[in-house]
C-alpha atoms as a PDB file:
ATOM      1  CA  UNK A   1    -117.107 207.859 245.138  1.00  0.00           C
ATOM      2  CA  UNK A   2    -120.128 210.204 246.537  1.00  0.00           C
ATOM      3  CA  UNK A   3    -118.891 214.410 246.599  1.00  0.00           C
ATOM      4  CA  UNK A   4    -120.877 216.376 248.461  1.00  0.00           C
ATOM      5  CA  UNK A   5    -121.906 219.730 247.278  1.00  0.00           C
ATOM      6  CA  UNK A   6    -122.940 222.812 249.087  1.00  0.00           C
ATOM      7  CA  UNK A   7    -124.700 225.785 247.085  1.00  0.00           C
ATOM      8  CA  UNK A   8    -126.101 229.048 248.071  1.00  0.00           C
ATOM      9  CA  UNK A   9    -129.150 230.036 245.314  1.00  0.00           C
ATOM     10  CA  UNK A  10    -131.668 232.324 245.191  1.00  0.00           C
ATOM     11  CA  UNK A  11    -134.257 231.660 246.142  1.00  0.00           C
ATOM     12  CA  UNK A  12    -136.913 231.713 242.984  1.00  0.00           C
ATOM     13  CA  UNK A  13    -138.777 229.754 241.118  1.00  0.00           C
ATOM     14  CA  UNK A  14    -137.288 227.534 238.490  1.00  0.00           C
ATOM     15  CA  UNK A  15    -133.699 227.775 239.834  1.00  0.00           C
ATOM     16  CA  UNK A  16    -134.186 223.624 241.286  1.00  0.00           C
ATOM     17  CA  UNK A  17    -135.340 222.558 238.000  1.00  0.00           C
ATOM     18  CA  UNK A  18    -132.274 224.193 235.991  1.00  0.00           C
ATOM     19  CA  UNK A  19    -129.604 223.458 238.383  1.00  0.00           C
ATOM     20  CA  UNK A  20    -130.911 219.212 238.517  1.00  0.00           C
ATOM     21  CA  UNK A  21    -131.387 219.541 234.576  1.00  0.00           C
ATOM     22  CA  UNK A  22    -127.166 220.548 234.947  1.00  0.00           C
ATOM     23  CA  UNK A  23    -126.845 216.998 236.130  1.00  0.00           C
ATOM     24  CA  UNK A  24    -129.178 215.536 234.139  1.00  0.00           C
ATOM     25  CA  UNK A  25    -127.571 217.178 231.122  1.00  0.00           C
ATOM     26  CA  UNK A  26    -123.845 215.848 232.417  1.00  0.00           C
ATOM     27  CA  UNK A  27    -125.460 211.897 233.133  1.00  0.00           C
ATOM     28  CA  UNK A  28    -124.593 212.662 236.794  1.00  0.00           C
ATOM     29  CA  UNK A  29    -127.451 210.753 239.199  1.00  0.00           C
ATOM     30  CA  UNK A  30    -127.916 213.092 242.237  1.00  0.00           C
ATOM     31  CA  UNK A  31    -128.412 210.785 245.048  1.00  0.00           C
ATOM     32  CA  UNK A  32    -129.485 213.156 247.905  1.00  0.00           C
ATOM     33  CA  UNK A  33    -130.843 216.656 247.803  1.00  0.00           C
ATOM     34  CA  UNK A  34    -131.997 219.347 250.437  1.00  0.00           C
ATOM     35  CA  UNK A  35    -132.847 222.758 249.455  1.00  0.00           C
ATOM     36  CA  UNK A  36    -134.004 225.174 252.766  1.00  0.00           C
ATOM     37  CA  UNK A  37    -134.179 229.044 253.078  1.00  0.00           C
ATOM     38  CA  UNK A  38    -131.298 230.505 255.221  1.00  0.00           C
ATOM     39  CA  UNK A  39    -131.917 233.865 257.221  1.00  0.00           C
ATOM     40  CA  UNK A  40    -132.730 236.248 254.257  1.00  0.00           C
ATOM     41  CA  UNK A  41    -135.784 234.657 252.367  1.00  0.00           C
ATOM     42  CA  UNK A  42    -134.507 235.461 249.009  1.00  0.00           C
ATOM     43  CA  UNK A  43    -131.169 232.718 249.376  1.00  0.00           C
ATOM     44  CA  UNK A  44    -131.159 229.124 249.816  1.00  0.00           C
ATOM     45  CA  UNK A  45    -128.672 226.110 250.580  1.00  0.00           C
ATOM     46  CA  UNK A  46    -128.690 223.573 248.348  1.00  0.00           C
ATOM     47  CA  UNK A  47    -126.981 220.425 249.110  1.00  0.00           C
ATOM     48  CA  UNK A  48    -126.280 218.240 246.446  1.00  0.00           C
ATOM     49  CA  UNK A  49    -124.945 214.525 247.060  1.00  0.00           C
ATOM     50  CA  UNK A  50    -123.328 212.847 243.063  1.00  0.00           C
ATOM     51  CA  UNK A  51    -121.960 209.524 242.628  1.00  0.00           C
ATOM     52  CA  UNK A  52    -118.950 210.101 240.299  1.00  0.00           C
ATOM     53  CA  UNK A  53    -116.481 207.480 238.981  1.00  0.00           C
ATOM     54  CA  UNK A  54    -113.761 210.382 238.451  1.00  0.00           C
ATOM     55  CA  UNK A  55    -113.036 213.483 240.185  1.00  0.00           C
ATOM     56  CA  UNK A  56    -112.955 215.323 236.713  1.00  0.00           C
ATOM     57  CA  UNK A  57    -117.068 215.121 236.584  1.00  0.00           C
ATOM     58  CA  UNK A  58    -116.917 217.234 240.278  1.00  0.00           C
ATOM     59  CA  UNK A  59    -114.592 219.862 238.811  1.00  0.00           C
ATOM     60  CA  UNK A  60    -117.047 220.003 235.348  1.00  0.00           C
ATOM     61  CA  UNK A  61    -120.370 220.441 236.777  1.00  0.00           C
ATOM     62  CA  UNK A  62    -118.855 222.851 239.512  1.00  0.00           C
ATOM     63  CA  UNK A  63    -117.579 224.985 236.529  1.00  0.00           C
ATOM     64  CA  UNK A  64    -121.095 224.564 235.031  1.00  0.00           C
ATOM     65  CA  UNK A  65    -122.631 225.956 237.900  1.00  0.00           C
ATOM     66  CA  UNK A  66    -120.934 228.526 238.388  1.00  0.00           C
ATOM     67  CA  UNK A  67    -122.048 230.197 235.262  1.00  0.00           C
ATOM     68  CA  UNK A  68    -125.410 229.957 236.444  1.00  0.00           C
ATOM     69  CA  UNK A  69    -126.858 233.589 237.129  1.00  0.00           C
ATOM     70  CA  UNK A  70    -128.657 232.395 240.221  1.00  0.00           C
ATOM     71  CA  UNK A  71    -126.002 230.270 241.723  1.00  0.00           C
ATOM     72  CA  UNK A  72    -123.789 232.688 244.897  1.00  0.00           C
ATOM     73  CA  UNK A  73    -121.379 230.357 245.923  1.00  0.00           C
ATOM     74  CA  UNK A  74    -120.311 226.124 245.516  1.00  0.00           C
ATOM     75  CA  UNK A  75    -118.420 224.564 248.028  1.00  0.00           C
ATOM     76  CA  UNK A  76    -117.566 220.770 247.894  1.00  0.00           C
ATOM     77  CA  UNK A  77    -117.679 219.551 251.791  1.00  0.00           C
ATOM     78  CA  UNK A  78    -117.454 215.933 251.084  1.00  0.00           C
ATOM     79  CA  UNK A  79    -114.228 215.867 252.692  1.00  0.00           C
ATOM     80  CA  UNK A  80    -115.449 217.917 255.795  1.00  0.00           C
ATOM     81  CA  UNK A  81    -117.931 215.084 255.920  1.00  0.00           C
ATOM     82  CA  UNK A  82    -115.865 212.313 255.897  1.00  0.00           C
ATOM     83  CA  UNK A  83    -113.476 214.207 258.426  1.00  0.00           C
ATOM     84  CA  UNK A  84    -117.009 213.962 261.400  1.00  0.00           C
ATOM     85  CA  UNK A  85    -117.907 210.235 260.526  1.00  0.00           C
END
């Protein structure tokens, strides 16, 4: 099944590369990926699509970043996704 993540970063260098070495780390293959300013220039939106076999692997790397300093908020909108198609 593909989840559907929505993060709000800041917005400096080398946050992309640690947050994709997450997945990396957790054998997660991130199919889709947009990253764009919002208002303020120092936050981002990240949105992350994963193929996962279990819905354990969403709840793991959604704990994982969440420790990460530069990581504001997660929210997983795959289901406000399939809810418009």
């Amino acid at each position: 099944m593909k989840r559907t993540l929505s993060l709000l970063v800041n917005n400096q260098l080398g946050v992309l590369n640690r947050l994709t070495n997450l997945f990396l780390r957790k054998g997660m293959n991130i199919e889709s990926l947009a990253v764009a300013p919002v208002n303020e220039s120092s936050i981002s939106m990240m949105t992350i699509v994963v193929k996962v076999v279990e819905e354990q692997e969403v709840e793991k790397i959604k704990l994982q970043l969440d420790k990460q300093i530069d990581v504001i908020q997660i929210t997983d909108i795959s289901e406000q996704i399939a809810m418009t198609n």
